[in-house]
Protein backbone atom coordinates (compact mmCIF):
# COMPACT_ATOMS: atom_id res chain seq x y z
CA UNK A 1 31.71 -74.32 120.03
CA UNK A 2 30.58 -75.86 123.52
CA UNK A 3 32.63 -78.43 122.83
CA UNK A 4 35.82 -76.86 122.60
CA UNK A 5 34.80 -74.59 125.59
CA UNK A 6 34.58 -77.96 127.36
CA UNK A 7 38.26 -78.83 126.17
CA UNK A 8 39.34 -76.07 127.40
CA UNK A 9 38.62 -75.90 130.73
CA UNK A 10 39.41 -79.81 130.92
CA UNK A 11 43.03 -79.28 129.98
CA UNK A 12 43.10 -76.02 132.06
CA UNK A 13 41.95 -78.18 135.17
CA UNK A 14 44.51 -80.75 133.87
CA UNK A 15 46.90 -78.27 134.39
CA UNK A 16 46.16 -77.05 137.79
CA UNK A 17 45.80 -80.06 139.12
CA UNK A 18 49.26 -81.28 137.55
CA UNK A 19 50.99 -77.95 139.10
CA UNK A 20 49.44 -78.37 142.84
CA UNK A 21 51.00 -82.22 142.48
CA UNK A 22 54.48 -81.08 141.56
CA UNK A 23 53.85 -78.52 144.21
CA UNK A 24 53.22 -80.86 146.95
CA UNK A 25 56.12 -83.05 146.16
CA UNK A 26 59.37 -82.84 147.95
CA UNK A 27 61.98 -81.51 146.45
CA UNK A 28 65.24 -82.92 145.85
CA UNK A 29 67.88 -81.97 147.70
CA UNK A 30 70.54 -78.87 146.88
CA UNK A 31 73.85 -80.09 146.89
CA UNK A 32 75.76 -78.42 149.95
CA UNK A 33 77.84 -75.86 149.18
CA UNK A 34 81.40 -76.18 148.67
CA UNK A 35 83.80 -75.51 151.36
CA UNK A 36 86.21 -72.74 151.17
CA UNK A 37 89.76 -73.88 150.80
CA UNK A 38 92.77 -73.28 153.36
CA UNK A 39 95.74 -72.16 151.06
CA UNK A 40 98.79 -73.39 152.69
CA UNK A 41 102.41 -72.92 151.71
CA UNK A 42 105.40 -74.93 152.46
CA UNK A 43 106.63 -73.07 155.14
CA UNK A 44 102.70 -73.14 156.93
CA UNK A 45 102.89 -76.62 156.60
CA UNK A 46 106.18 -77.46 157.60
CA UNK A 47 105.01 -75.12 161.36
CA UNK A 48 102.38 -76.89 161.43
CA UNK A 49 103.73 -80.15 161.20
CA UNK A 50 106.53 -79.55 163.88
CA UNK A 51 104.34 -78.04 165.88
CA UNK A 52 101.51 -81.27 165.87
CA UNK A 53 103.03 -84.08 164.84
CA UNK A 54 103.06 -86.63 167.79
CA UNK A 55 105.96 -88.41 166.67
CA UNK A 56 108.17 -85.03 166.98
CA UNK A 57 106.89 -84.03 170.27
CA UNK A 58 107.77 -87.40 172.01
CA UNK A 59 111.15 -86.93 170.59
CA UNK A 60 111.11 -83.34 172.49
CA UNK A 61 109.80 -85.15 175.86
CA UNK A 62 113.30 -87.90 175.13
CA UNK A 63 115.41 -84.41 175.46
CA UNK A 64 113.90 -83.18 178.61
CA UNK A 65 113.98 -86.65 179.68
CA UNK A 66 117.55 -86.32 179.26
CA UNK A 67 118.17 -83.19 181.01
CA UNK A 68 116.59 -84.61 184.56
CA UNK A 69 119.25 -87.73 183.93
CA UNK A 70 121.76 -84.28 184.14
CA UNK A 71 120.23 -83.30 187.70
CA UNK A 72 120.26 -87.01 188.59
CA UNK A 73 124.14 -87.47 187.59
CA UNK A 74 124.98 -83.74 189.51
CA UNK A 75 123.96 -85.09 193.09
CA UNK A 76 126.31 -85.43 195.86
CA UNK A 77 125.83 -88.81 197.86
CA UNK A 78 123.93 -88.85 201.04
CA UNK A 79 125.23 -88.74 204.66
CA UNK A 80 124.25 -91.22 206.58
CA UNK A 81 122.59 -91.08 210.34
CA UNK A 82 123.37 -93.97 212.39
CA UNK A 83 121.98 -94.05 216.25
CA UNK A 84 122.78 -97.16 218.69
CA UNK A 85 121.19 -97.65 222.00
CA UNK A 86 122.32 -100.34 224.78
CA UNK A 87 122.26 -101.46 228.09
CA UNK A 88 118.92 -100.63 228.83
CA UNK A 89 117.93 -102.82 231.95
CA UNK A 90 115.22 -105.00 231.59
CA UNK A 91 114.31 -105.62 235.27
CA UNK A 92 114.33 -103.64 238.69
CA UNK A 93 117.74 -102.65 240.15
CA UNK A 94 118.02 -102.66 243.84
CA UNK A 95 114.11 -102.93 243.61
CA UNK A 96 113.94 -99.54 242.22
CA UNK A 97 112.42 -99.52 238.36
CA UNK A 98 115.09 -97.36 236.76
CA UNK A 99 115.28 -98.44 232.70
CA UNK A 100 117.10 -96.24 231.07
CA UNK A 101 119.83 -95.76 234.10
CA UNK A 102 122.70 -97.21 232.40
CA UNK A 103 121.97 -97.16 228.78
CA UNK A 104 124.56 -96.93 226.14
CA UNK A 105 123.21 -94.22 223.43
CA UNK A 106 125.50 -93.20 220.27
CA UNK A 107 124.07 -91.09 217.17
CA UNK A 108 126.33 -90.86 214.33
CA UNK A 109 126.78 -89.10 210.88
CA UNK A 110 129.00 -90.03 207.83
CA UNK A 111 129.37 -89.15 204.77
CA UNK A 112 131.20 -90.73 201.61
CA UNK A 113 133.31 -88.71 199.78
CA UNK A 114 134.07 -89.13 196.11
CA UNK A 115 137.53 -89.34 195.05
CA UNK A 116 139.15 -88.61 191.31
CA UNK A 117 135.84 -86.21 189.85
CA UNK A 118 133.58 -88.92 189.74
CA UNK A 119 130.41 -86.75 190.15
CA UNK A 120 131.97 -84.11 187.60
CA UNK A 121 132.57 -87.12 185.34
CA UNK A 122 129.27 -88.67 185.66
CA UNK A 123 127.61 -84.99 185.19
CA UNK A 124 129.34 -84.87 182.10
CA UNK A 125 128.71 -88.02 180.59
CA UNK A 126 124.80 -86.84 181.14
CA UNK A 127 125.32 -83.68 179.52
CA UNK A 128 126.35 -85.73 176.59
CA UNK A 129 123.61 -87.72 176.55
CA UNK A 130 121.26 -84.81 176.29
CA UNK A 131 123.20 -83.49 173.18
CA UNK A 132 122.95 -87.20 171.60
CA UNK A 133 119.50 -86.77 172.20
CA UNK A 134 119.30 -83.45 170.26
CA UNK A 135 121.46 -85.03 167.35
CA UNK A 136 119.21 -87.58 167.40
CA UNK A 137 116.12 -85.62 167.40
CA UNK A 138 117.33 -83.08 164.56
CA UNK A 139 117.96 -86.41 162.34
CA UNK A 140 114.23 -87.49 163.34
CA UNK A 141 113.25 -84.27 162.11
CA UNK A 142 115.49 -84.56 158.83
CA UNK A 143 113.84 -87.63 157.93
CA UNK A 144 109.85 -86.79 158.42
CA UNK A 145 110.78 -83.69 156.85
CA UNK A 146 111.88 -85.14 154.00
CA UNK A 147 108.71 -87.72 154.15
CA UNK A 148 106.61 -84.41 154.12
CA UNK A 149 108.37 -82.42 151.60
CA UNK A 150 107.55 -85.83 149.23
CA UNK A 151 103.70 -85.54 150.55
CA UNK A 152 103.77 -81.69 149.55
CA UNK A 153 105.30 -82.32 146.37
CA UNK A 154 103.13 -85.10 145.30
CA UNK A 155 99.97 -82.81 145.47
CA UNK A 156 102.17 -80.20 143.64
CA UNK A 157 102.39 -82.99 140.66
CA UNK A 158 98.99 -83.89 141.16
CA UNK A 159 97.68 -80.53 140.82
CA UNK A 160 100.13 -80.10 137.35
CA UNK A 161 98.69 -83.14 136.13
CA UNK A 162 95.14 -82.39 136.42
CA UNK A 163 95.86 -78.94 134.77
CA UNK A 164 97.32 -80.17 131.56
CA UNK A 165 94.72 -83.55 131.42
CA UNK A 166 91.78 -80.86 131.49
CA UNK A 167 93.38 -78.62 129.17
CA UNK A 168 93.97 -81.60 126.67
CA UNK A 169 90.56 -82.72 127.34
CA UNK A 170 89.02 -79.37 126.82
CA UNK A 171 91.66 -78.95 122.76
CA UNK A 172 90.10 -82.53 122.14
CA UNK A 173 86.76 -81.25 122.43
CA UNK A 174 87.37 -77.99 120.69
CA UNK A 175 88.39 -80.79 117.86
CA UNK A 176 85.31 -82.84 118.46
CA UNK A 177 83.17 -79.82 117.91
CA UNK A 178 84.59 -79.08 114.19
CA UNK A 179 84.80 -82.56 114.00
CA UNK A 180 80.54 -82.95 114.05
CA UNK A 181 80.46 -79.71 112.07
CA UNK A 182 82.52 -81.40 109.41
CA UNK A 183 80.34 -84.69 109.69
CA UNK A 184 77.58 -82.40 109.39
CA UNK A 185 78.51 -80.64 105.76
CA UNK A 186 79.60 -84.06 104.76
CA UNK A 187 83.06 -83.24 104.88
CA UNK A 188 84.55 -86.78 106.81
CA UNK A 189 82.98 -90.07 107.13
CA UNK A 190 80.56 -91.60 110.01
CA UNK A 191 83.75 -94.03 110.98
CA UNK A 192 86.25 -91.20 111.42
CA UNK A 193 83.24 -89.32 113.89
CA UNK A 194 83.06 -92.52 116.10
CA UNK A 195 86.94 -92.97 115.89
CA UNK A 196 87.51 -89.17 116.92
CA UNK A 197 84.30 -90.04 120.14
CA UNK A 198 85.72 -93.09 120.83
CA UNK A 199 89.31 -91.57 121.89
CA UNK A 200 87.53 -88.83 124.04
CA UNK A 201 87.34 -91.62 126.43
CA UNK A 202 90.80 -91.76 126.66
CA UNK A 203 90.61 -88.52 128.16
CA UNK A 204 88.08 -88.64 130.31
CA UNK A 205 90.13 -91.73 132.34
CA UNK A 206 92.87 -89.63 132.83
CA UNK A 207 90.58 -86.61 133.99
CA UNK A 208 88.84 -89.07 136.33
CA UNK A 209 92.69 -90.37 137.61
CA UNK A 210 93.79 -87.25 137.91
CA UNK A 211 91.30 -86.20 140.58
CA UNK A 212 91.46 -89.07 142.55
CA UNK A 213 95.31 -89.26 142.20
CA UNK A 214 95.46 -85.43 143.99
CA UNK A 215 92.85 -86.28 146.60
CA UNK A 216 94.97 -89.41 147.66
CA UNK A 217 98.14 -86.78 147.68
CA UNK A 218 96.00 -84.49 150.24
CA UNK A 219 95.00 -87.57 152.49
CA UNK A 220 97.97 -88.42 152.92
CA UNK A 221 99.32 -85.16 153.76
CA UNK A 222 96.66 -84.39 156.19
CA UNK A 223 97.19 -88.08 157.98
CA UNK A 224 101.38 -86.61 158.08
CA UNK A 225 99.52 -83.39 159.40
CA UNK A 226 97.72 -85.44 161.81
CA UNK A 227 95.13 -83.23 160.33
CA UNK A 228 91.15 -84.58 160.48
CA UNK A 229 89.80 -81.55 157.93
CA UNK A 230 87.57 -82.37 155.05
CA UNK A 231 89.98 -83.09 151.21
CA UNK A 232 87.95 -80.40 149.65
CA UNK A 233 88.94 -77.61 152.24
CA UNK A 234 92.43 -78.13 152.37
CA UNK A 235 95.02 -77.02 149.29
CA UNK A 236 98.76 -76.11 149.06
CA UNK A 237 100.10 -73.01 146.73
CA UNK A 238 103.89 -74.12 145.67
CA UNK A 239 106.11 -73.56 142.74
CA UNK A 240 106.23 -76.40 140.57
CA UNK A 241 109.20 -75.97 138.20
CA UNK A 242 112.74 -76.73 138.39
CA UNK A 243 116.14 -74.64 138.18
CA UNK A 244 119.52 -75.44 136.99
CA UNK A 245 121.99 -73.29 139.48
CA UNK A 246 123.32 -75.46 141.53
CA UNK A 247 126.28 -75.80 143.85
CA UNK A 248 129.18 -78.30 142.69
CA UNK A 249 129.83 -81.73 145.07
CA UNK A 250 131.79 -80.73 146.97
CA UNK A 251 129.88 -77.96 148.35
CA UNK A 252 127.43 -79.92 149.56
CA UNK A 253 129.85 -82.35 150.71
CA UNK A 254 131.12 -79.88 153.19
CA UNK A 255 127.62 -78.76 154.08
CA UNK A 256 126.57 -82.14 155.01
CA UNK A 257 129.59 -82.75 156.77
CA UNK A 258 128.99 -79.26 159.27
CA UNK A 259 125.27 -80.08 159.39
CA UNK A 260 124.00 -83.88 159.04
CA UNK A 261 122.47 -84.58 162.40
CA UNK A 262 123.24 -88.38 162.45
CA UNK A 263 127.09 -87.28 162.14
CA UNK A 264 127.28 -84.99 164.81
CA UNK A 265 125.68 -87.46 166.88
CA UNK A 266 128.07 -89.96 166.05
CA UNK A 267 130.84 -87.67 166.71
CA UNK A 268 129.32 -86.92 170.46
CA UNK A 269 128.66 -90.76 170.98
CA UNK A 270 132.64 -91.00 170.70
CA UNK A 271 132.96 -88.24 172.83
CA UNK A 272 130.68 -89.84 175.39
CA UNK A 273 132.54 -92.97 175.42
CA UNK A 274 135.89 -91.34 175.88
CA UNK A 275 134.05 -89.69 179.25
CA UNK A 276 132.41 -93.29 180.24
CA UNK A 277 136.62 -94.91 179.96
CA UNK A 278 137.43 -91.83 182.13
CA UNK A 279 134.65 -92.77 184.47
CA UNK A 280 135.70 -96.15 184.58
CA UNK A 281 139.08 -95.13 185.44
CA UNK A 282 137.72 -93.25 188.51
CA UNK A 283 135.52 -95.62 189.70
CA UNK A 284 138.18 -97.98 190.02
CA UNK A 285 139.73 -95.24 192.96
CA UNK A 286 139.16 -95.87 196.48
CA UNK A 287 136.18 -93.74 198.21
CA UNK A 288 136.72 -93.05 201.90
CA UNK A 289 134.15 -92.60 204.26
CA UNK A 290 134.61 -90.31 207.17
CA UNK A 291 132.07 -90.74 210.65
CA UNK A 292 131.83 -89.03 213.73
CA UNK A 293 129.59 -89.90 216.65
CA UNK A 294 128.84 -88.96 220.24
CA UNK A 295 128.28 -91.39 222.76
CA UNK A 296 126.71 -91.41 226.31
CA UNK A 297 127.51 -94.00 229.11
CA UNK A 298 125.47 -93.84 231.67
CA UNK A 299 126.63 -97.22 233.16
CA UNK A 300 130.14 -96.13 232.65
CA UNK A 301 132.11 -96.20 235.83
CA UNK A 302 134.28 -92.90 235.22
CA UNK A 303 132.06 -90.38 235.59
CA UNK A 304 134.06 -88.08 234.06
CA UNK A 305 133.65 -90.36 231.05
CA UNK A 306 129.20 -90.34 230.60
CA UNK A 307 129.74 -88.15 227.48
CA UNK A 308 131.91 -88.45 224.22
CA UNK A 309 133.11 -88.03 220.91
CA UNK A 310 134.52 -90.10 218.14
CA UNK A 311 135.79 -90.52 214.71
CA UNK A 312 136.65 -92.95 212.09
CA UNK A 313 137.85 -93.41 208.61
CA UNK A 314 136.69 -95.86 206.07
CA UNK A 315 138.62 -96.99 203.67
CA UNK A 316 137.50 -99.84 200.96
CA UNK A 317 140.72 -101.88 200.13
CA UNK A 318 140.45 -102.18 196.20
CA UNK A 319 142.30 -105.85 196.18
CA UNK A 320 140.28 -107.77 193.59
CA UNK A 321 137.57 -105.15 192.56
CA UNK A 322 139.47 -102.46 190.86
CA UNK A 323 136.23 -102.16 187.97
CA UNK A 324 138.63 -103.73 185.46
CA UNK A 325 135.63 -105.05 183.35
CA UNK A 326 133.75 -101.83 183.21
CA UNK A 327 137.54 -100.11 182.08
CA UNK A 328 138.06 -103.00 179.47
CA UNK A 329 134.31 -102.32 178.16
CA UNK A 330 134.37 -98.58 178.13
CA UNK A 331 137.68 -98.90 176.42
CA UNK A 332 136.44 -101.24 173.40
CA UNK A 333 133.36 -98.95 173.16
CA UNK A 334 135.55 -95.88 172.22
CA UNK A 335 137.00 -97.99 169.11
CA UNK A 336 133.04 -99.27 168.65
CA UNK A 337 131.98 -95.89 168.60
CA UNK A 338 134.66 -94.55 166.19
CA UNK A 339 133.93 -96.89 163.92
CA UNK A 340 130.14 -95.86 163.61
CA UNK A 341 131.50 -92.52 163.26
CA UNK A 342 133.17 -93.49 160.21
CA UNK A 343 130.34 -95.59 158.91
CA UNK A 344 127.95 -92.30 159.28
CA UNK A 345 130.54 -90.13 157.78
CA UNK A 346 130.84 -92.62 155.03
CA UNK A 347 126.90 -92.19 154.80
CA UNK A 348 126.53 -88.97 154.33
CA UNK A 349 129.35 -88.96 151.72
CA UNK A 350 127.30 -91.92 149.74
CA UNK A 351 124.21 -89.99 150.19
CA UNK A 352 124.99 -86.75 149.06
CA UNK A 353 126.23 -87.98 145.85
CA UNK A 354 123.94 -90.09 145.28
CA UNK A 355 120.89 -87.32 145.87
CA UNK A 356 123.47 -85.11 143.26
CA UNK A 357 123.24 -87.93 140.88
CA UNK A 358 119.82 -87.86 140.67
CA UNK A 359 119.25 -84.11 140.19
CA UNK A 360 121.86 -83.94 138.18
CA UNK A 361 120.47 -86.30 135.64
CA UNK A 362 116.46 -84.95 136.12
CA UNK A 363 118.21 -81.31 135.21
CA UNK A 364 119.73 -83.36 132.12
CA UNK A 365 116.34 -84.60 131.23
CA UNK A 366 114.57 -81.21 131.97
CA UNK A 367 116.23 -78.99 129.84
CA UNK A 368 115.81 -80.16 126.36
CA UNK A 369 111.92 -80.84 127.28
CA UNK A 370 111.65 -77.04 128.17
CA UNK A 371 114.12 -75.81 125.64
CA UNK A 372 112.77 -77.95 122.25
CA UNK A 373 110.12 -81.02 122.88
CA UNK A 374 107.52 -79.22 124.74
CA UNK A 375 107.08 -76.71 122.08
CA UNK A 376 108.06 -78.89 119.21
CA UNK A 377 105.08 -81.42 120.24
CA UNK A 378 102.49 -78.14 120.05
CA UNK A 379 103.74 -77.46 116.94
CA UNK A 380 103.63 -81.26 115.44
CA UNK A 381 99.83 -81.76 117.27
CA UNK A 382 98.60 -78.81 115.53
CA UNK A 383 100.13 -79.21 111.98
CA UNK A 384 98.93 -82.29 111.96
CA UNK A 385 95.27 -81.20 112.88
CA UNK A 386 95.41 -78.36 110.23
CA UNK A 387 96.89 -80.80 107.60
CA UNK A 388 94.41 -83.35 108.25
CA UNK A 389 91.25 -81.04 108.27
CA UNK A 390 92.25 -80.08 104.77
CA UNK A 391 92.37 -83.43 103.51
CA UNK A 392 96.18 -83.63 103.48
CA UNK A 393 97.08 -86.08 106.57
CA UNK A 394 95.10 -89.40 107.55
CA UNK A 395 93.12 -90.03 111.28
CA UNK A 396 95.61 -91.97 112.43
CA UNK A 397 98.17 -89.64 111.36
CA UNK A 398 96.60 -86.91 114.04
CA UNK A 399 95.61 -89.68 116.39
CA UNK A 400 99.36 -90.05 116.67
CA UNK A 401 100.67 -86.85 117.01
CA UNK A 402 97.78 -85.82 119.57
CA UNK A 403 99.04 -88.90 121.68
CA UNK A 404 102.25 -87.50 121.56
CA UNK A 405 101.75 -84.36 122.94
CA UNK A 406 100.14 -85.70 125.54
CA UNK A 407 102.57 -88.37 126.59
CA UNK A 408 105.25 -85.42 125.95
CA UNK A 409 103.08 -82.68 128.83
CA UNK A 410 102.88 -85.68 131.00
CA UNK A 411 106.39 -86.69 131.10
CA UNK A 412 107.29 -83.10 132.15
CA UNK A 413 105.27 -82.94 134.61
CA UNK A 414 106.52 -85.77 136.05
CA UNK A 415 109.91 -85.19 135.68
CA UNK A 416 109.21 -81.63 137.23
CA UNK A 417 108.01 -83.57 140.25
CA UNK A 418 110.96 -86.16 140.54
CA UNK A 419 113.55 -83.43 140.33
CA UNK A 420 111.65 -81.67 143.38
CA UNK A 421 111.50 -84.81 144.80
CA UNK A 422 115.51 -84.99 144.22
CA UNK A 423 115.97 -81.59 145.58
CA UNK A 424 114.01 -82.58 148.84
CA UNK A 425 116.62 -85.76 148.80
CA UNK A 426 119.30 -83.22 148.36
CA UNK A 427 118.30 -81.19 151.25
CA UNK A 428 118.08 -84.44 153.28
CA UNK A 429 121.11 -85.55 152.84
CA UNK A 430 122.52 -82.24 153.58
CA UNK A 431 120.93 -81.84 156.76
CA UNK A 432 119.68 -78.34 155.99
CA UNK A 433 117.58 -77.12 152.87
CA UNK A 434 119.93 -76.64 150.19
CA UNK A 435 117.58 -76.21 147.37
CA UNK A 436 114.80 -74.48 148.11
């Protein structure tokens, strides 16, 4: 009996002691908690990004830039204040110290005036510019537009693809479960079990590429954001699906044609050449330049003559400078310039069908998945499962058919993204969204 009192209270102090050790032991460390996500939408984004992105502001700072070449071009030129003094003496005259007795002083203003609207002309060969610059800005915006519509929809796809790899994973498991129960009761062999395990791995890589293949998608969104927020508290809401109205070729044609950026500023670089020849032409006139002074004498011998006026006109004589190059120059550039036009027109032709093309055929592809395959491949996966848990189909035989299914969800989903991919194309090539 005293003996196994004296057990007792050994393990009981045993005990204790173990419990004030575990107690005096740091703990590990709670992981942090997760960070609430900002749900943006396409539209949120798209603000946001016109609103930050550096690249689109110094394109702004290129328009105002601009404009002050407008106030620049607008000024008159500047009179010009002449004064002349002479005659002042140097030494006494008559012994009496008089400098500025007999000195000859003349102020005098003139001014240059332009001939043939050259200010007008130059004024509106700025005002030109500055529209160029807005054409030109607009197609800066089509383009990184476009680059973040492609960001936005690759998370989109991301996000779709992690969705149907953790629903497969989560069926093959379901499967893996009766599976064991099966091995259990004796029901399928110890090779089929380790067959059925070993493709769970399978699985689990794609799981694991999924999630790193839609944090990539936010990075790089967030660097097109110029965004420095943690991954895990950023996310996008979106529709990811695809639709089948759409407009014929030559609809869009004729929307590109009103509203492609690049166009319209080739068609105002033609018009700004046309204003440089006319320019040219006027700079080639003569300018005169019209002074008037008034002079005083004081060593003059009429003394009714100490004080007077004059004028004079200035006339350049245009005898081998007539600006014939800079005519000859602007001329060819007017025939330069048309020519881009035509190349940009041709562009946006080549562009637009191309972009229709594409949908087109991703619409093609689309259909008969949603109509037929997508279904047809649930159907297939799980006869197969049924037929081969009763003994009636081989491993391999639903091996197969679950491989299928999966390579049949992730082909949609892919082709889901590429044909909002295509639409984003579409609407860049437009100029405006076409497709929302």
């Amino acid at each position: 009996m005293q003996q196994n009192l004296w057990r007792r209270i050994v393990v009981v102090a045993a005990l204790a002691s173990a419990r004030c050790t575990l107690a005096q032991q740091p703990q590990p460390p709670q992981p942090a908690p997760a960070l609430p996500s900002q749900i943006w939408t396409w539209d949120q984004v798209k603000d946001h990004f016109e609103a930050d992105n550096p690249t689109i502001l110094a394109g702004v700072l290129n328009i105002d830039e601009q404009k002050a070449e407008e106030i620049t071009a607008n000024l008159r030129p500047n009179p010009d204040f002449t004064l002349t003094a002479d005659g002042t003496q140097l030494v006494p005259s008559h012994g009496v110290w008089e400098p500025f007795a007999g000195t000859y002083i003349s102020p005098g203003i003139s001014q240059l005036f332009e001939r043939r609207h050259k200010r007008g002309l130059r004024y509106e060969v700025a005002k030109e510019g500055t529209a160029i610059a807005r054409a030109q800005q607009s197609d800066l915006d089509r383009t990184m537009i476009f680059n973040l519509r492609s960001a936005f929809v690759g998370i989109l796809q991301a996000k779709a693809v992690l969705k149907v790899v953790e629903e497969n994973l989560a069926y093959y498991d379901h499967v893996l479960k009766i599976s064991r129960d099966r091995y259990s009761a004796g029901d399928i062999a110890q090779i089929d079990l380790d067959r059925l395990e070993l493709q769970r791995l399978q699985y689990e890589s794609d799981l694991q590429n999924a999630i790193v293949n839609l944090r990539t998608s936010k990075i790089n969104l967030l660097a097109l954001l110029s965004d420095h927020r943690p991954v895990d508290s950023f996310d996008i809401d979106g529709i990811f699906d695809f639709r089948e109205d759409l407009l014929s070729l030559d609809d869009y044609r004729n929307d590109a044609l009103k509203a492609r950026p690049d166009l319209q500023a080739a068609v105002l670089t033609v018009q700004q050449a046309e204003s440089n020849y006319k320019l040219a032409e006027a700079n080639g006139s003569t300018d005169p330049t019209i002074a008037v002074w008034f002079t005083h004498n004081g060593s003059f011998a009429n003394p009714d003559a100490y004080n007077t006026i004059g004028a004079s006109v200035s006339i350049p004589l245009r005898v081998f400078d007539r600006n014939q190059g800079e005519k000859l120059r602007t001329k060819i550039d007017i025939n330069r310039s048309e020519k881009l036009r035509q190349a940009s027109e041709n562009q946006v032709y080549s562009d637009v069908d191309t972009a229709y093309a594409t949908i087109v055929g991703d619409i093609n592809l689309l259909q008969p998945y949603k109509q037929k395959y997508l279904a047809q491949a649930v159907r297939v996966r799980d006869t197969v499962l049924f037929s081969y848990q009763h003994g009636g189909a081989a491993l391999l035989d639903f091996l197969n058919a679950e491989n299928d299914y999966r390579t049949v969800e992730l082909s949609y989903v892919n082709l889901v993204g590429a044909y909002l991919t295509a639409a984003a194309q579409m609407n860049q090539a437009v100029g405006r969204e076409v497709i929302p």
